[in-house]
C-alpha atoms as a PDB file:
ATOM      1  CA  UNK A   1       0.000   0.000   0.000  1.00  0.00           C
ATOM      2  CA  UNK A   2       1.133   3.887  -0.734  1.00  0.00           C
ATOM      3  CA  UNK A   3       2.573   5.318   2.535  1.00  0.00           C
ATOM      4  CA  UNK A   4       2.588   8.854   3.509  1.00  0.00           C
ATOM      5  CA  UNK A   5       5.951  10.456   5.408  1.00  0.00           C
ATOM      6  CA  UNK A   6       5.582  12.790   7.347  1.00  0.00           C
ATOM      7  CA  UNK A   7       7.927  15.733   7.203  1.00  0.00           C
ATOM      8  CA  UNK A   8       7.690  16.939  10.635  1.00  0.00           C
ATOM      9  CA  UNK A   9       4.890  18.096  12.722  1.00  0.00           C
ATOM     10  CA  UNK A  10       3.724  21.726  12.309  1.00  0.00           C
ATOM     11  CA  UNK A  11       0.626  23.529  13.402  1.00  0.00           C
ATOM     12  CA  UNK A  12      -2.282  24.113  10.846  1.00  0.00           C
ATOM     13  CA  UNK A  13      -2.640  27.470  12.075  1.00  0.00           C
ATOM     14  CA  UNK A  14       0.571  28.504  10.918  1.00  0.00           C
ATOM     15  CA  UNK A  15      -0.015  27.193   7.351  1.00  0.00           C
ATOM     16  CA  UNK A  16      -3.043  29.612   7.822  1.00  0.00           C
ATOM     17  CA  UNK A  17      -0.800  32.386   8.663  1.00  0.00           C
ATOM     18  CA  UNK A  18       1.794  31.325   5.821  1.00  0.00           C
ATOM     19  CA  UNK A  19      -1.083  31.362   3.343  1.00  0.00           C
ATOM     20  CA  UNK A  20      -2.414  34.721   4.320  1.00  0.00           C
ATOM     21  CA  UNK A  21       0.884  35.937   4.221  1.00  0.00           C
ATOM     22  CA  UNK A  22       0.902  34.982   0.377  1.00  0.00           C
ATOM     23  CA  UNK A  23      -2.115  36.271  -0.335  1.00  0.00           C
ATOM     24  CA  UNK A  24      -0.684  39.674   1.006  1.00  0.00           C
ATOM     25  CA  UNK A  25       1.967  39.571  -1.446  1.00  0.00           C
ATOM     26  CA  UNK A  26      -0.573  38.224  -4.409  1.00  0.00           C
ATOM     27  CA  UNK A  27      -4.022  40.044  -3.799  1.00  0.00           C
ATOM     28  CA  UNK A  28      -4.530  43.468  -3.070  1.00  0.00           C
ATOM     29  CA  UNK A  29      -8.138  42.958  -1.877  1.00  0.00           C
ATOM     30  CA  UNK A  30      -7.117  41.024   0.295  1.00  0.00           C
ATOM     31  CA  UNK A  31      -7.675  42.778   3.701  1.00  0.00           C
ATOM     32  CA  UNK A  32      -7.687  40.504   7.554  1.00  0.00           C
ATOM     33  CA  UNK A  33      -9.683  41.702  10.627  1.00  0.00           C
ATOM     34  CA  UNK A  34      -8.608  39.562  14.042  1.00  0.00           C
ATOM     35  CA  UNK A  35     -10.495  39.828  17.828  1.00  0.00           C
ATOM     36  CA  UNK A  36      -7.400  40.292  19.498  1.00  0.00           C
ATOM     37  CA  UNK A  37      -6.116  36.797  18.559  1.00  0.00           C
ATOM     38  CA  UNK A  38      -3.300  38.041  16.744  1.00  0.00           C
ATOM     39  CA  UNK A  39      -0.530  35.692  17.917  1.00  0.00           C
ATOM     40  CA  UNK A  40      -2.522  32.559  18.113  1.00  0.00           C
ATOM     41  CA  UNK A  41      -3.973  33.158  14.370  1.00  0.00           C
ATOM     42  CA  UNK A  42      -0.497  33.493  13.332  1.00  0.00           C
ATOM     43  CA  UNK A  43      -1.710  36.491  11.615  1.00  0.00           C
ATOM     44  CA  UNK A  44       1.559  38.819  13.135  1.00  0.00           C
ATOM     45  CA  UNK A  45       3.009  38.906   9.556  1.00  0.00           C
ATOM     46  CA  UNK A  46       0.656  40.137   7.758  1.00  0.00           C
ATOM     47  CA  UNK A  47      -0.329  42.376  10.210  1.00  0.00           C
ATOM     48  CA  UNK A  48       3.842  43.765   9.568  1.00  0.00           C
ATOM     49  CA  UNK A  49       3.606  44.181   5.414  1.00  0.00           C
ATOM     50  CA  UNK A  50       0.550  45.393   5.104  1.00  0.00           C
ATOM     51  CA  UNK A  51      -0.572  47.337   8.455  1.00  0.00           C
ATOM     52  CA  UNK A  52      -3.333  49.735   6.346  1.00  0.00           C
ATOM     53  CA  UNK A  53      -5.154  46.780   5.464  1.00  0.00           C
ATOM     54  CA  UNK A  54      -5.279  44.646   8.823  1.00  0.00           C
ATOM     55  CA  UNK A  55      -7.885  45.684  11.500  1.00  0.00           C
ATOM     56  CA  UNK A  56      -7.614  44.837  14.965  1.00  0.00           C
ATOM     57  CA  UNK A  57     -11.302  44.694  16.215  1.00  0.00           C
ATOM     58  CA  UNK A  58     -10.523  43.602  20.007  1.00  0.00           C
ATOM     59  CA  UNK A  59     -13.046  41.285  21.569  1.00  0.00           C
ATOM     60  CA  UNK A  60     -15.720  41.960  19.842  1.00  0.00           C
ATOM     61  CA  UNK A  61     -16.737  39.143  17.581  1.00  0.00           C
ATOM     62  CA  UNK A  62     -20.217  40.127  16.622  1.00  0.00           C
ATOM     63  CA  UNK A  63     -18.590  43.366  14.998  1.00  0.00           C
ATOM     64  CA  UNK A  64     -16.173  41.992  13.560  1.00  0.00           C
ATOM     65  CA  UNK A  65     -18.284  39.654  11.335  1.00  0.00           C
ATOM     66  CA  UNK A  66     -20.441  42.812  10.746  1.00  0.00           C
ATOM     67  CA  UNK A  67     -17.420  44.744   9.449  1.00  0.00           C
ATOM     68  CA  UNK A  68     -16.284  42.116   7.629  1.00  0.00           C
ATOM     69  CA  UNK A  69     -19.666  42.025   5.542  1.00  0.00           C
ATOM     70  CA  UNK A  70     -19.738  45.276   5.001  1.00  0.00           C
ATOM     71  CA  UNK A  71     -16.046  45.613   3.637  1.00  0.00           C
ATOM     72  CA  UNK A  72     -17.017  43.085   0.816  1.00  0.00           C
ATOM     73  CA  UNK A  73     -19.250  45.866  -0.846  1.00  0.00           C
ATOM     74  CA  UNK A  74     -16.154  47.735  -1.455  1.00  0.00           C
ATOM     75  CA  UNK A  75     -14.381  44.961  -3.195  1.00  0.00           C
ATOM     76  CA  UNK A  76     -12.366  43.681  -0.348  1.00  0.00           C
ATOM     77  CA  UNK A  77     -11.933  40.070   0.292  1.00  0.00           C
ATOM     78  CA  UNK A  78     -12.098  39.893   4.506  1.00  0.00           C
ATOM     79  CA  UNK A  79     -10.112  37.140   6.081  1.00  0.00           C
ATOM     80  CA  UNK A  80     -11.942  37.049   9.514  1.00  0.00           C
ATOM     81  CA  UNK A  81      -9.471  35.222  12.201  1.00  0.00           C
ATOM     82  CA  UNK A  82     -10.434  33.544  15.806  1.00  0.00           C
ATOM     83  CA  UNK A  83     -11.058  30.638  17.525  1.00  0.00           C
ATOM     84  CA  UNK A  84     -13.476  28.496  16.378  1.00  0.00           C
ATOM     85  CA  UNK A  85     -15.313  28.729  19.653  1.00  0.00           C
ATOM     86  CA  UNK A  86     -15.980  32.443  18.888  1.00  0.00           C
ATOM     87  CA  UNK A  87     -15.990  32.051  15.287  1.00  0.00           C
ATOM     88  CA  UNK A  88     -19.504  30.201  15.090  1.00  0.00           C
ATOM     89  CA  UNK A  89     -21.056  30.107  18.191  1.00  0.00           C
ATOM     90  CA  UNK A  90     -20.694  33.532  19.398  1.00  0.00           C
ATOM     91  CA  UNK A  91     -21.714  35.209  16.081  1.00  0.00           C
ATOM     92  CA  UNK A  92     -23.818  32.681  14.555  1.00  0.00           C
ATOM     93  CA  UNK A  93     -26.505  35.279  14.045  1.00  0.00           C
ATOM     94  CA  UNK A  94     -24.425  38.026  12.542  1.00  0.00           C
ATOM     95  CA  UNK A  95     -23.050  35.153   9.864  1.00  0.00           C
ATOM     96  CA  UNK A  96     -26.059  34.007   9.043  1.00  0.00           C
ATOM     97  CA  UNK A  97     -27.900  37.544   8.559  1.00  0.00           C
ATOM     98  CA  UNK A  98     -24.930  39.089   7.333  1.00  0.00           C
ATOM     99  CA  UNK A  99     -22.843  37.011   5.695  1.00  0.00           C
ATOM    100  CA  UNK A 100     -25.267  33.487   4.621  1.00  0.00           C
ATOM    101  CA  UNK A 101     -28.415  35.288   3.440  1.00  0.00           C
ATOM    102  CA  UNK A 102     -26.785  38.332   1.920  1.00  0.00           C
ATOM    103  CA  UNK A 103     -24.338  35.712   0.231  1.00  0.00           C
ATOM    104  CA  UNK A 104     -21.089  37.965   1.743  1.00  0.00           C
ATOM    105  CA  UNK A 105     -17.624  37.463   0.053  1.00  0.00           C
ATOM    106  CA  UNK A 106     -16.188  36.789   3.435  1.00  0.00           C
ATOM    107  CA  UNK A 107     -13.737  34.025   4.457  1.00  0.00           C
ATOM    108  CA  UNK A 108     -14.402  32.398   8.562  1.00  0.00           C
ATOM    109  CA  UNK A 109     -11.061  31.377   9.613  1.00  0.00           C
ATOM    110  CA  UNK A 110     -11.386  29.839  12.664  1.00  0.00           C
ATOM    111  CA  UNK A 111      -8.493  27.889  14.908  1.00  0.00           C
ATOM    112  CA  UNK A 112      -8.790  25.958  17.842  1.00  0.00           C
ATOM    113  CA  UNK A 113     -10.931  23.774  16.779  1.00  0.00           C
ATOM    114  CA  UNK A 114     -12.350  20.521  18.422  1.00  0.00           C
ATOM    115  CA  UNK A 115     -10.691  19.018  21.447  1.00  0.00           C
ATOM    116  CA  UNK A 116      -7.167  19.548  20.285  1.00  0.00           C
ATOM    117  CA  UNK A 117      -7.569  23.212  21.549  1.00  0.00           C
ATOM    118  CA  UNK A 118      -6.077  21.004  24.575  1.00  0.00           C
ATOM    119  CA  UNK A 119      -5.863  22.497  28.212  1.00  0.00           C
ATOM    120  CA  UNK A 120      -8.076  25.808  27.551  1.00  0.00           C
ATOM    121  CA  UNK A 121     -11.271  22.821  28.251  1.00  0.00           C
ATOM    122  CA  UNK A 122     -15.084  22.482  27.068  1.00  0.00           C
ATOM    123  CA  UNK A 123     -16.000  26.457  27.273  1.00  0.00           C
ATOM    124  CA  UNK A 124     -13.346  26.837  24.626  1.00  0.00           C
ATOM    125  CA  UNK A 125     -13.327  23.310  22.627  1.00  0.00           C
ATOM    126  CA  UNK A 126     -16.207  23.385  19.792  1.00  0.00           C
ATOM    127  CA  UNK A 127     -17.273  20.365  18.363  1.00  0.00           C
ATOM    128  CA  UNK A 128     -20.299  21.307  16.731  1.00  0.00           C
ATOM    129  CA  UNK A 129     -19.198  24.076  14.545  1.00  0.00           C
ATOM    130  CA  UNK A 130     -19.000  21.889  11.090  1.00  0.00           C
ATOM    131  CA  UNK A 131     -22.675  21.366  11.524  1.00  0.00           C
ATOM    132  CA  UNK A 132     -23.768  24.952  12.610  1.00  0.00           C
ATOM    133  CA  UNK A 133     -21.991  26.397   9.606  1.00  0.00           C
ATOM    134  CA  UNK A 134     -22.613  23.552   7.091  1.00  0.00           C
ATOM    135  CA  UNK A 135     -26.758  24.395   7.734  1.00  0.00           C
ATOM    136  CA  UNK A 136     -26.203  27.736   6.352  1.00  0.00           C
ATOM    137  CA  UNK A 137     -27.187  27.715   2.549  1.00  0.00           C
ATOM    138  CA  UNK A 138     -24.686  29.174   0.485  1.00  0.00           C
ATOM    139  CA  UNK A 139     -21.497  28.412   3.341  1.00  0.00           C
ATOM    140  CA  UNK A 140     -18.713  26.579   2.110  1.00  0.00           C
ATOM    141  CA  UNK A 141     -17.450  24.527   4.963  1.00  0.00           C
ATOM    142  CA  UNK A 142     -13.345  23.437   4.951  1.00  0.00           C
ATOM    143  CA  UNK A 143     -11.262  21.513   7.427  1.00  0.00           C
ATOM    144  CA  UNK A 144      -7.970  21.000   6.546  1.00  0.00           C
ATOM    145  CA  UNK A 145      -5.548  18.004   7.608  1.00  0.00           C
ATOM    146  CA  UNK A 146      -2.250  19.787   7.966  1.00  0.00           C
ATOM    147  CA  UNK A 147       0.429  22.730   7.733  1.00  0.00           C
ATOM    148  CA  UNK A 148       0.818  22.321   3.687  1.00  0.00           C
ATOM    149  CA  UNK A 149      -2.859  22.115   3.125  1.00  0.00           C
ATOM    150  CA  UNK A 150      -4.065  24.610   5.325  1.00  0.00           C
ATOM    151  CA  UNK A 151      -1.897  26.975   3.459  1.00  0.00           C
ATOM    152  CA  UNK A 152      -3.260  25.885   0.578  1.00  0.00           C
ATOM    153  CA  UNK A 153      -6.258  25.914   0.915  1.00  0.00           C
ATOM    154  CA  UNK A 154      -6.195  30.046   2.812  1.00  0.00           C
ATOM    155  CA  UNK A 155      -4.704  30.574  -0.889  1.00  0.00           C
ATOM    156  CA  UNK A 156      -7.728  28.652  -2.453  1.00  0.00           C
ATOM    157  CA  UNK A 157     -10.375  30.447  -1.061  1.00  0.00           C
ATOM    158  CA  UNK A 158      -9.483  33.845  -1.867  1.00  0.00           C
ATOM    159  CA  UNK A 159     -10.253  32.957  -5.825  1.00  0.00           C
ATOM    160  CA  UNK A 160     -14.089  31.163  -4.409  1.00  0.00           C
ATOM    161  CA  UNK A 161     -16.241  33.845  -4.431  1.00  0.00           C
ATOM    162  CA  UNK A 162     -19.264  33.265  -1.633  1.00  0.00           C
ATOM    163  CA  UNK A 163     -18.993  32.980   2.248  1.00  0.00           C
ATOM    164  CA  UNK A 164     -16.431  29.998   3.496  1.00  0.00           C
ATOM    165  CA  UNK A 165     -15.229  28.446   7.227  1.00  0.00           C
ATOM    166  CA  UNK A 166     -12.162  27.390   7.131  1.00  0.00           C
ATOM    167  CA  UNK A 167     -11.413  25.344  10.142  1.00  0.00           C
ATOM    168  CA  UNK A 168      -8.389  24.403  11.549  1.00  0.00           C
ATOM    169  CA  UNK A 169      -6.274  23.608  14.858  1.00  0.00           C
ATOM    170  CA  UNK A 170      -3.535  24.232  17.470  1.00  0.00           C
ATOM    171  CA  UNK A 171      -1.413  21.730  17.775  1.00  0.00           C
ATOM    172  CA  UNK A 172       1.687  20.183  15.862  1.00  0.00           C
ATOM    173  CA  UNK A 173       0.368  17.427  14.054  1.00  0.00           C
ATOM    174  CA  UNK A 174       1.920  15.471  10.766  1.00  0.00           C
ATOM    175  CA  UNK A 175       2.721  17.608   7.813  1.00  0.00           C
ATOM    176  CA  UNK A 176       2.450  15.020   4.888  1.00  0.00           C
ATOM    177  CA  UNK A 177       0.577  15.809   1.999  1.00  0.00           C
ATOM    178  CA  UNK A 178       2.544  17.698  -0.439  1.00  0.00           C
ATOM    179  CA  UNK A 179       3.992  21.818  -0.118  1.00  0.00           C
ATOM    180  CA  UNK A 180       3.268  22.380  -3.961  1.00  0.00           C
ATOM    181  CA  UNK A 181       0.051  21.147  -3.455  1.00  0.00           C
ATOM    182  CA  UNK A 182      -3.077  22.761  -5.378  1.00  0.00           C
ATOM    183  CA  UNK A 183      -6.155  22.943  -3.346  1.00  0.00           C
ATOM    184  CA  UNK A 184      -9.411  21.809  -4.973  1.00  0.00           C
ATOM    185  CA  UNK A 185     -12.677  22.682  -3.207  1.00  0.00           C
ATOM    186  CA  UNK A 186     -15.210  19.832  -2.910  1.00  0.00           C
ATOM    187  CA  UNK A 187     -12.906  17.650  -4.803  1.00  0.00           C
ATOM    188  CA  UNK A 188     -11.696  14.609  -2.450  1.00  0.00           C
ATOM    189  CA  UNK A 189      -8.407  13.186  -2.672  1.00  0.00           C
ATOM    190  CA  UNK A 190      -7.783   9.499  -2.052  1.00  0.00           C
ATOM    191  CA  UNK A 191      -4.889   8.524  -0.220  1.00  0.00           C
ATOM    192  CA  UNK A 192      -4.705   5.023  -0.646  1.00  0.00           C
ATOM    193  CA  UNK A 193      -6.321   2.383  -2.609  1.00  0.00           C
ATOM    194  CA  UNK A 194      -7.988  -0.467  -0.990  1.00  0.00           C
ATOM    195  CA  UNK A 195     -10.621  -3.021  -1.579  1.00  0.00           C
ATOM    196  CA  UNK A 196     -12.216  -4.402   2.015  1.00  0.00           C
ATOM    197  CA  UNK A 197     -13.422  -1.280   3.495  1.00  0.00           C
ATOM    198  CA  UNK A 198     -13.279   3.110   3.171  1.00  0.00           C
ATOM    199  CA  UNK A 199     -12.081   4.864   5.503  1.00  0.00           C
ATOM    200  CA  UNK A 200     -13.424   8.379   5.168  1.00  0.00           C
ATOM    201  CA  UNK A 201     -11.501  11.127   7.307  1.00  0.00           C
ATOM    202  CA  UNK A 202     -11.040  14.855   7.571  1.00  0.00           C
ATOM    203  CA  UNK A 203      -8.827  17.276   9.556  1.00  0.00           C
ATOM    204  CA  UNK A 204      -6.408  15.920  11.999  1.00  0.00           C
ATOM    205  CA  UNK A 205      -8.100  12.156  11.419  1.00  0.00           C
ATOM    206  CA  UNK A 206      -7.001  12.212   8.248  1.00  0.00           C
ATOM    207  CA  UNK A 207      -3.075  11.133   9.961  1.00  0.00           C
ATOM    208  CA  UNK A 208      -4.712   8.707  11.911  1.00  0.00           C
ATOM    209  CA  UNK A 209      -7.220   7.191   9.295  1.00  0.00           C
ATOM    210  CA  UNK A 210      -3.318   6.400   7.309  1.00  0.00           C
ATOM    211  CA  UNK A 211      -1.771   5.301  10.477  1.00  0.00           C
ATOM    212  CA  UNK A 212      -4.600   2.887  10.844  1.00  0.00           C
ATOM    213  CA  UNK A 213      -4.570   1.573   7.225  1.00  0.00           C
ATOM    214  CA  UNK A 214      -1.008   0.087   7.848  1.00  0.00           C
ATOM    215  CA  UNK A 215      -1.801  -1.507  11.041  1.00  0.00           C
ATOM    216  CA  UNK A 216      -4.878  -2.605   9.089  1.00  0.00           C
ATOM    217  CA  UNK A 217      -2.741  -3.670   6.283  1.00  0.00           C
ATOM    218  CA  UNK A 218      -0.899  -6.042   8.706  1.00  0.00           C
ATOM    219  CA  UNK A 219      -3.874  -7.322   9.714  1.00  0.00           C
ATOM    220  CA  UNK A 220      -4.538  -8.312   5.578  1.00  0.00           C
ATOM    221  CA  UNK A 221      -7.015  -5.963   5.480  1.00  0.00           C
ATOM    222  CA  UNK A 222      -7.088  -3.386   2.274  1.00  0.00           C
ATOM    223  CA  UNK A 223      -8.383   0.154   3.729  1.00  0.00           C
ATOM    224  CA  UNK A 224      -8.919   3.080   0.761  1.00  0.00           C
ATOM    225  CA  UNK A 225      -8.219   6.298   2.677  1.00  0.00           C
ATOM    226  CA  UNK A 226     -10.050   9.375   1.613  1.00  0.00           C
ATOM    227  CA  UNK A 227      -9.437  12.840   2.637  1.00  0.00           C
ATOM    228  CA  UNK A 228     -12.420  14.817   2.810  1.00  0.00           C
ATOM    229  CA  UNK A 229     -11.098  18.455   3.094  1.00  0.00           C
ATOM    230  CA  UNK A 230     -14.225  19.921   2.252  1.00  0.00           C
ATOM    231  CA  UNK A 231     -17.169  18.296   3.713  1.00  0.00           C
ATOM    232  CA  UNK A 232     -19.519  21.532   2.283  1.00  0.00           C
ATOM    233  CA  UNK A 233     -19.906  20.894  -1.057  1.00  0.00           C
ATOM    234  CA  UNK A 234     -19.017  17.103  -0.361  1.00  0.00           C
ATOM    235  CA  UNK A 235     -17.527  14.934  -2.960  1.00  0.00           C
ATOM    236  CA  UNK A 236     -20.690  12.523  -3.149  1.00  0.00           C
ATOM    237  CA  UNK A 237     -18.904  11.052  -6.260  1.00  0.00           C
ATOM    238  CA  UNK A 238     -15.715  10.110  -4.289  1.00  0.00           C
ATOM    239  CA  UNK A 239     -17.408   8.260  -1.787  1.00  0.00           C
ATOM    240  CA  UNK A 240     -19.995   6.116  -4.125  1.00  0.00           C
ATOM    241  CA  UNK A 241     -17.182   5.293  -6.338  1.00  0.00           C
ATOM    242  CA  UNK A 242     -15.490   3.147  -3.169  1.00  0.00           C
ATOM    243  CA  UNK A 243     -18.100   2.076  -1.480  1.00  0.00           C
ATOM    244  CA  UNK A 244     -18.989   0.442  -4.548  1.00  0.00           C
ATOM    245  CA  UNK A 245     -15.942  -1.525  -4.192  1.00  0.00           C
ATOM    246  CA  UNK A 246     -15.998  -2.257  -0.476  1.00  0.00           C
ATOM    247  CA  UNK A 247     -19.207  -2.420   0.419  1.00  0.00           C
ATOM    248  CA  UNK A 248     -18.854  -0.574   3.436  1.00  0.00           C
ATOM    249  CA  UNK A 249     -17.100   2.960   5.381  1.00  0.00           C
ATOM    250  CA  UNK A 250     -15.868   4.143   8.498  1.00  0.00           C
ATOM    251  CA  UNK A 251     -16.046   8.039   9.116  1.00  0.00           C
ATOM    252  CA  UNK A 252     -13.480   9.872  11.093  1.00  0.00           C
ATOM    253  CA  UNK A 253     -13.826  13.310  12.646  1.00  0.00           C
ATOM    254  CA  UNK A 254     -13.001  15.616  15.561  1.00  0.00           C
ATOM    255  CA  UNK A 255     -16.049  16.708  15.981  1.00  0.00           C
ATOM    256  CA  UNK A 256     -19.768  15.809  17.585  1.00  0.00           C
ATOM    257  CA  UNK A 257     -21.069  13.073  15.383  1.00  0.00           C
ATOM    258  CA  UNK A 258     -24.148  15.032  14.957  1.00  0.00           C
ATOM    259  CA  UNK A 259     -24.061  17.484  12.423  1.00  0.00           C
ATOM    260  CA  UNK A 260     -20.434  16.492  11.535  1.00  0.00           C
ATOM    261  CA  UNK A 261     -19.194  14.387   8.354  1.00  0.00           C
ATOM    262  CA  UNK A 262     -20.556  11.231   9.212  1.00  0.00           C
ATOM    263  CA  UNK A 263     -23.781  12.205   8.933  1.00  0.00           C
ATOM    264  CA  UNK A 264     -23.141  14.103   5.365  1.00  0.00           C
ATOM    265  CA  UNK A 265     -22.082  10.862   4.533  1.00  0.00           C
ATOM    266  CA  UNK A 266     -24.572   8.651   5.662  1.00  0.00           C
ATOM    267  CA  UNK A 267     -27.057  10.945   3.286  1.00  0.00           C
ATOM    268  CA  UNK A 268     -25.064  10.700   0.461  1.00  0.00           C
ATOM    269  CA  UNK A 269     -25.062   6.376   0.977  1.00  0.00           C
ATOM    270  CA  UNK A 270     -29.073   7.083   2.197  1.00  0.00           C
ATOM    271  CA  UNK A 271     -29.818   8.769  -0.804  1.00  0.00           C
ATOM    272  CA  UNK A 272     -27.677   6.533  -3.323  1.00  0.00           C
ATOM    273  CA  UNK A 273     -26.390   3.398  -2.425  1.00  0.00           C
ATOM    274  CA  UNK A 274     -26.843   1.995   1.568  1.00  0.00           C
ATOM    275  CA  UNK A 275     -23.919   0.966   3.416  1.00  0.00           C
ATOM    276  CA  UNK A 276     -22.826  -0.151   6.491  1.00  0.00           C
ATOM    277  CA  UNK A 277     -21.166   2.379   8.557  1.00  0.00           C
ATOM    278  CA  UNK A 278     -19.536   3.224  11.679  1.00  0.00           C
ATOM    279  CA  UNK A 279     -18.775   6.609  12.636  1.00  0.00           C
ATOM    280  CA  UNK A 280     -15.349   7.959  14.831  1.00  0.00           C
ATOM    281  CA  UNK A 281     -16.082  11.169  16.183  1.00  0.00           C
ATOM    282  CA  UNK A 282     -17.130  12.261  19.767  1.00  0.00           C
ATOM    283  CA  UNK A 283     -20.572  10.677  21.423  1.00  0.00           C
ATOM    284  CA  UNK A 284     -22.899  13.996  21.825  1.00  0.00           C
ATOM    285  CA  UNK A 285     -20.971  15.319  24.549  1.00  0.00           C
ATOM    286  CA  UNK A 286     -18.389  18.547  25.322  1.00  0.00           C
ATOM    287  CA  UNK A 287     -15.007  18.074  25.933  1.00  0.00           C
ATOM    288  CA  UNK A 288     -13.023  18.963  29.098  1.00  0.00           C
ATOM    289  CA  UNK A 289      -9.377  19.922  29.933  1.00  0.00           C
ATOM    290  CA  UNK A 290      -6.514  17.810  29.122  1.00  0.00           C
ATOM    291  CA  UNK A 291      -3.453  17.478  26.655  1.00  0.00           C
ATOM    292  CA  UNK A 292      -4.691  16.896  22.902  1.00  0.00           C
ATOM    293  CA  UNK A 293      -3.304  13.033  23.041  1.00  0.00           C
ATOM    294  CA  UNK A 294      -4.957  12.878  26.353  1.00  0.00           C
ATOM    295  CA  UNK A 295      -8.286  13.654  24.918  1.00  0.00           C
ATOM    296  CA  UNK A 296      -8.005  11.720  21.791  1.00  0.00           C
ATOM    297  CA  UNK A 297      -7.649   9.212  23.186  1.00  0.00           C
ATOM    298  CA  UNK A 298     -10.304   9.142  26.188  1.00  0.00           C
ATOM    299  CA  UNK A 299     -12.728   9.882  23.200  1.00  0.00           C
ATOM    300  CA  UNK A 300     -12.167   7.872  20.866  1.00  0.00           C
ATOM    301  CA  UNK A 301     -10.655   9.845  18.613  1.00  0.00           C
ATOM    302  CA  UNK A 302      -7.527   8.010  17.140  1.00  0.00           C
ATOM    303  CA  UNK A 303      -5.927   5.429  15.231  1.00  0.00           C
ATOM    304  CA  UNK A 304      -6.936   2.768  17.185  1.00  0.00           C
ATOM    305  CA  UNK A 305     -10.727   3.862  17.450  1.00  0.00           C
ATOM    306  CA  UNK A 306     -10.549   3.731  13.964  1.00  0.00           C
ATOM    307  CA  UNK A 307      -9.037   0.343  13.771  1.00  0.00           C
ATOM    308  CA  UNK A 308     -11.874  -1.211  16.034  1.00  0.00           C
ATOM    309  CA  UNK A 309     -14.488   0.712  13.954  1.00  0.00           C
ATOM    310  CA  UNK A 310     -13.065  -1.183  10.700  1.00  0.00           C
ATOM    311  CA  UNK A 311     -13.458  -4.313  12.635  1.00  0.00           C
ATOM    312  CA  UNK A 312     -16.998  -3.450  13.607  1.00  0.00           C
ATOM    313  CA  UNK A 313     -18.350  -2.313   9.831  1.00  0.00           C
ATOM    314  CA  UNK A 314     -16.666  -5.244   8.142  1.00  0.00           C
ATOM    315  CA  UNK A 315     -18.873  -7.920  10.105  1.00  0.00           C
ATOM    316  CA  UNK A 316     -21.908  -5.496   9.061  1.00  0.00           C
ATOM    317  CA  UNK A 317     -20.888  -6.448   5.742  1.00  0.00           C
END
């Protein structure tokens, strides 16, 4: 089976910062507003070339989604940045009035997410943002897997025009998909090829969905890995096309099983072709304080989890 190296862990929201800081250089409409997250959006540099186009809105979410909107009259592309707590939860009315329904040009970048945010516990760790912002007609919805691809795909979305979230994380994680790397929205890449069962994965379970293949493999069983990067518009055609040939999935995500991937997957195999599968992604609960390994691992959230879900869906079979 194809194996993955990985090049050495980085944060995802530094590839958003790296990517911004291209799109300084590249795209003069390109303007960034943070709520006094400056540091921890990685957003210093770009803040440092091009200081008349940055705004520092404090901590005041609400406005800054407001201001954001607005600027995109003008022209301006707005790169929003702070956690994903604050990002969705906190303004969820102000996006949807004035950014969904008015179908605002403005990019949600939001870090932090899930329970990776670590120590900072459940007040700060959203896992129920993918759904919140996936409801919103019109709202692209992205979650990115690692350093090069978040970068990429910060790069991506300045060209989409229409509202996005753009989720990503804290924590060093493998950096192994390519730096060159063009970013396709909705289009899902596959990993590795395998006949017995899918594994369909997104964000930082996209690492661990390929860690579990080659245990897997061991085991003689064939997993095809997909990374779903964009689970708003979802590659429906990606996912038939193997289940086809396995006859049944596993999802992985760090996030709330309800509203998350798993169940935009489960429609897609409702709708089309019904399969058997089991779903990796936390049990309708918060989180609470703890390292990120800590917590991936009390919830289920790992390569093993997804090795025992395998196990589960092939006997479904």
């Amino acid at each position: 089976m194809k194996t993955y190296t990985n090049t050495g862990n980085k944060d995802t929201r530094s590839g958003f910062g790296a990517g911004l800081t291209e799109l300084g250089k590249t795209n003069e409409n390109v303007v960034a507003l943070c709520a006094d997250l400056i540091g921890s959006l990685k957003m210093d540099d770009f803040k440092k070339n091009h200081p008349e186009r940055f705004f520092q809105v404090g901590i005041a979410e609400a406005n800054m989604i407001g201001i954001a909107a607005g600027m995109t009259i003008g022209g301006k592309i707005p790169f929003t940045g702070t956690f994903a707590n604050f990002s969705t939860g906190r303004v969820y009315d102000q996006i949807r009035q004035s950014v969904a329904y008015s179908d605002k040009n403005v990019k949600i970048c939001a870090s932090h997410a899930g329970l990776t945010l670590g120590e900072d516990g459940a007040t700060h760790q959203i896992l129920e943002d993918i759904g919140l912002m996936k409801m919103l007609p019109g709202m692209t919805v992205i979650n990115t897997c690692d350093y090069n691809q978040t970068k990429a795909a910060t790069i991506a979305i300045a060209d989409h025009h229409g509202p996005v979230y753009l989720r990503f994380g804290r924590p060093s994680v493998p950096n192994f998909t390519p730096e060159d790397q063009t970013f396709e929205i909705g289009k899902a890449i596959q990993l590795t090829e395998g006949n017995d069962v899918t594994i369909v994965a997104t964000g930082h379970l996209v690492w661990e969905a390929l860690e579990a293949a080659k245990a897997l493999n061991d085991k003689g069983i064939s997993a095809e890995v997909i990374n779903i990067h964009t689970i708003k518009p979802l590659d429906d055609k990606a996912i038939l096309d193997s289940v086809a040939k396995t006859k049944c999935i596993v999802t992985a995500e760090e996030h709330n099983y309800l509203g998350g991937l798993g169940e935009s997957v489960a429609r897609v195999l409702a709708q089309h072709q019904p399969t058997p599968q089991e779903f990796v992604a936390t049990n309708d609960t918060f989180g609470e304080s703890g390292t990120p390994a800590q917590l991936m691992d009390k919830y289920g959230l790992n390569s093993n989890a997804i090795i025992n879900a395998v196990e589960t869906v092939l006997k479904r079979k």
